[in-house]
Protein backbone atom coordinates (compact mmCIF):
# COMPACT_ATOMS: atom_id res chain seq x y z
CA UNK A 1 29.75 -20.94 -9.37
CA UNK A 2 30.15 -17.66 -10.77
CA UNK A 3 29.04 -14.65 -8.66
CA UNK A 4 25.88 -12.94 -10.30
CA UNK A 5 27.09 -9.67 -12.55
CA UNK A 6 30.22 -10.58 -13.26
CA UNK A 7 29.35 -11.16 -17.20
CA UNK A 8 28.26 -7.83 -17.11
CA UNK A 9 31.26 -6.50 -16.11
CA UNK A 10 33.57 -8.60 -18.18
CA UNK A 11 31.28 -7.31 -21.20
CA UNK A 12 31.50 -4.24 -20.13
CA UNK A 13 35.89 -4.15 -20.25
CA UNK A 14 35.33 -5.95 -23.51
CA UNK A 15 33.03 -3.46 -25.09
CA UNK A 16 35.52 -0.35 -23.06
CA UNK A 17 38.40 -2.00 -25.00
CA UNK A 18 36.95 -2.12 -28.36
CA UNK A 19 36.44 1.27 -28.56
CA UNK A 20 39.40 2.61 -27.14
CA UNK A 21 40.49 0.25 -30.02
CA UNK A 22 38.53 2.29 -32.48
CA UNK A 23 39.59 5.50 -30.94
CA UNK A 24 43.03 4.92 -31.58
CA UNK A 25 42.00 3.75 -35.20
CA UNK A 26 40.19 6.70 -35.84
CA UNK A 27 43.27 8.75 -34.72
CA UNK A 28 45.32 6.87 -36.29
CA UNK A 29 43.90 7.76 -39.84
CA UNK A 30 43.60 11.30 -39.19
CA UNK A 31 46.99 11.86 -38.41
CA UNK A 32 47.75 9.94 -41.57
CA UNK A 33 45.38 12.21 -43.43
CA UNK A 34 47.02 15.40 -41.98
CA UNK A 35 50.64 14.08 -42.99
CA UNK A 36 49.51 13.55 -46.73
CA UNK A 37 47.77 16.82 -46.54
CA UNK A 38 50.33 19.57 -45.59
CA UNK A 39 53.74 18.03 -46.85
CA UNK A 40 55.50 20.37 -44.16
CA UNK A 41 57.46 22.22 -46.74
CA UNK A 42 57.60 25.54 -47.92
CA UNK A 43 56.37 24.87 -51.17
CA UNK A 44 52.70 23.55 -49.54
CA UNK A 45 51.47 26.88 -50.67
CA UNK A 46 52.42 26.46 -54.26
CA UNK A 47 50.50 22.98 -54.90
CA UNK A 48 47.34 25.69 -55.19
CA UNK A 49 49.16 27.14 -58.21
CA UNK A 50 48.97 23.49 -60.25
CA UNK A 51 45.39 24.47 -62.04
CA UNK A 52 46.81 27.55 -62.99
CA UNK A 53 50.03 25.99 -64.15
CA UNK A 54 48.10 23.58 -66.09
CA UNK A 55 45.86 26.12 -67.31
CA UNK A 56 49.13 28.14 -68.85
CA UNK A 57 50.52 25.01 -70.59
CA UNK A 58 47.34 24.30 -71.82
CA UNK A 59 47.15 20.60 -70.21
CA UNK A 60 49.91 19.56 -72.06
CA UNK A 61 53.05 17.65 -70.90
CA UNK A 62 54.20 15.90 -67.26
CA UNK A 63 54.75 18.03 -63.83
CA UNK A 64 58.20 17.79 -62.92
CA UNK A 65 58.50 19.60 -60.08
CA UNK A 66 56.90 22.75 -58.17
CA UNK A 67 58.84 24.91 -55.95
CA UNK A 68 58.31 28.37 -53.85
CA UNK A 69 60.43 31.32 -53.86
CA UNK A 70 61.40 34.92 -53.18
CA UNK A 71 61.48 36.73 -56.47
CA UNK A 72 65.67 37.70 -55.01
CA UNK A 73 65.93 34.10 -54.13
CA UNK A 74 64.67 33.13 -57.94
CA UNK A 75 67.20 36.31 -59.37
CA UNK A 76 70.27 34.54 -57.19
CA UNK A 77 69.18 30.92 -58.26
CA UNK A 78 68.05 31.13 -61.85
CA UNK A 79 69.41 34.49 -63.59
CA UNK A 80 68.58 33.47 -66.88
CA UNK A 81 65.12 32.05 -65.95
CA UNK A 82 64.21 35.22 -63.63
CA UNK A 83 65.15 37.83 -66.62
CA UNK A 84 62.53 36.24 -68.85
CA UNK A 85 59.97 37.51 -66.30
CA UNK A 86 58.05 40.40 -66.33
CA UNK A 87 58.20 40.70 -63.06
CA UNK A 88 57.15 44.30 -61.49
CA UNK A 89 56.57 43.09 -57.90
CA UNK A 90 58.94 43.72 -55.35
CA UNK A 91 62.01 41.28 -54.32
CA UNK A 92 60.21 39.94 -51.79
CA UNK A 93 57.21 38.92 -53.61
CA UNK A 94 56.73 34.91 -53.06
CA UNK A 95 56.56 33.03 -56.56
CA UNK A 96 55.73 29.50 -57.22
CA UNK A 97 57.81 27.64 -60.43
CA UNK A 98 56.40 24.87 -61.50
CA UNK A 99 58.14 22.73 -63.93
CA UNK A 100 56.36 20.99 -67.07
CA UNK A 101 57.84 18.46 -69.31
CA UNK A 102 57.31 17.88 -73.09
CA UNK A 103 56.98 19.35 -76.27
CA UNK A 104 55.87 22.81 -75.88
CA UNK A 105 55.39 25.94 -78.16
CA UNK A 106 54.95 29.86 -77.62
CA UNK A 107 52.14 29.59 -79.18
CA UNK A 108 50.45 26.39 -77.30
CA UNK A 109 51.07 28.53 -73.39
CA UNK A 110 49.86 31.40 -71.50
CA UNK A 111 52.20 34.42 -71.06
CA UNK A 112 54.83 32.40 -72.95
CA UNK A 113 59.03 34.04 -72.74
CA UNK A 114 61.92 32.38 -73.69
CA UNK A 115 62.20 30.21 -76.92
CA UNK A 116 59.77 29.56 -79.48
CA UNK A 117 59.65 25.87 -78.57
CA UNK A 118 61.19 23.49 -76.19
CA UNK A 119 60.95 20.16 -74.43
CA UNK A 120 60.36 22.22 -70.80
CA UNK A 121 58.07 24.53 -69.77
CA UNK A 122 58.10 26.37 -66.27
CA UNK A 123 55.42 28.31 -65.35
CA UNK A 124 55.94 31.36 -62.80
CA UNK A 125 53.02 32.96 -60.78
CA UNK A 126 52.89 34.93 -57.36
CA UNK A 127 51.57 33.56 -54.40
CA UNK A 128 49.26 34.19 -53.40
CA UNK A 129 47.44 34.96 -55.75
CA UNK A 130 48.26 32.78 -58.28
CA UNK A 131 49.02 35.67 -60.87
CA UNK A 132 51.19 34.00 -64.07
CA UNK A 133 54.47 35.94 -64.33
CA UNK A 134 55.23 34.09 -67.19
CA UNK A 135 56.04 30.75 -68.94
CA UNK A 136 59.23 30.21 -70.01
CA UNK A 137 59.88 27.39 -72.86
CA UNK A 138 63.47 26.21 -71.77
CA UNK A 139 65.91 23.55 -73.29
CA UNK A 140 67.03 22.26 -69.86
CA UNK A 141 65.82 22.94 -66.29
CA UNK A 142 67.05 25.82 -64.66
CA UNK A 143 67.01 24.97 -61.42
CA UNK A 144 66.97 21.05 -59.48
CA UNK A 145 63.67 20.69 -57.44
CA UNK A 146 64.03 19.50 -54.32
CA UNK A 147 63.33 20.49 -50.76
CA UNK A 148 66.48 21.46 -49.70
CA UNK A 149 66.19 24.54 -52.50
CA UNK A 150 62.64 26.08 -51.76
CA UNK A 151 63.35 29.40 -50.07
């Protein structure tokens, strides 16, 4: 025979158990959430630039790629795309470039440099701030994206 209250207890481990279970669930997702949230890069930041980016083209064409950088770090990197700037901020001024693919005209974007048209469109603006530098229609990319160049 079973001693009185032992049920109890055994219902008790049982019910301790299942939520410790849920507990570690619960944790669980959270740190998943927090990994897909922060991408532990330095381009995080720039992912608040994408509305204005998409703003500058207009909604038109694919994202390609969005990276962060000094405004020396853009000059050393991508000469050609940096002097189609108008850039009056200092060197050390933080810009995000994010990179837009398909058909694109100067007079379909925001702020637009470069050529008249093109099949890529990279759109420069300070961060913070979000501040559009300007949006350069290019013929090829300047620059791979890629975490191993954000500066």
């Amino acid at each position: 025979m079973r001693p009185r209250g032992s049920g109890r207890r055994a219902w008790r481990r049982h019910a301790a158990s299942v939520a410790a279970c849920v507990m570690l669930g619960g944790g669980l997702a959270t740190a998943c959430t927090t990994a897909r949230s922060d991408l532990g890069t330095s381009t995080s930041s720039c992912y608040l630039a994408l509305p204005t980016a998409k703003e500058a083209v207009e909604g038109h064409g694919r994202l390609l790629g969005v990276q962060r950088f000094s405004l020396t770090a853009l000059h050393q990197q991508a000469p050609t795309l940096y002097s189609q700037l108008d850039s009056n901020a200092p060197g050390s001024q933080r810009v995000c470039v994010v990179d837009f693919g398909g058909r694109f005209d100067a007079a379909s974007v925001h702020v637009a440099r470069g050529r008249s048209s093109g099949l890529l469109a990279v759109v420069v603006s300070t961060t913070p701030g979000n501040h559009v530098l300007g949006t350069v229609i290019l013929a090829r990319p300047p620059l791979r994206f890629g975490h191993s160049h954000a500066g």
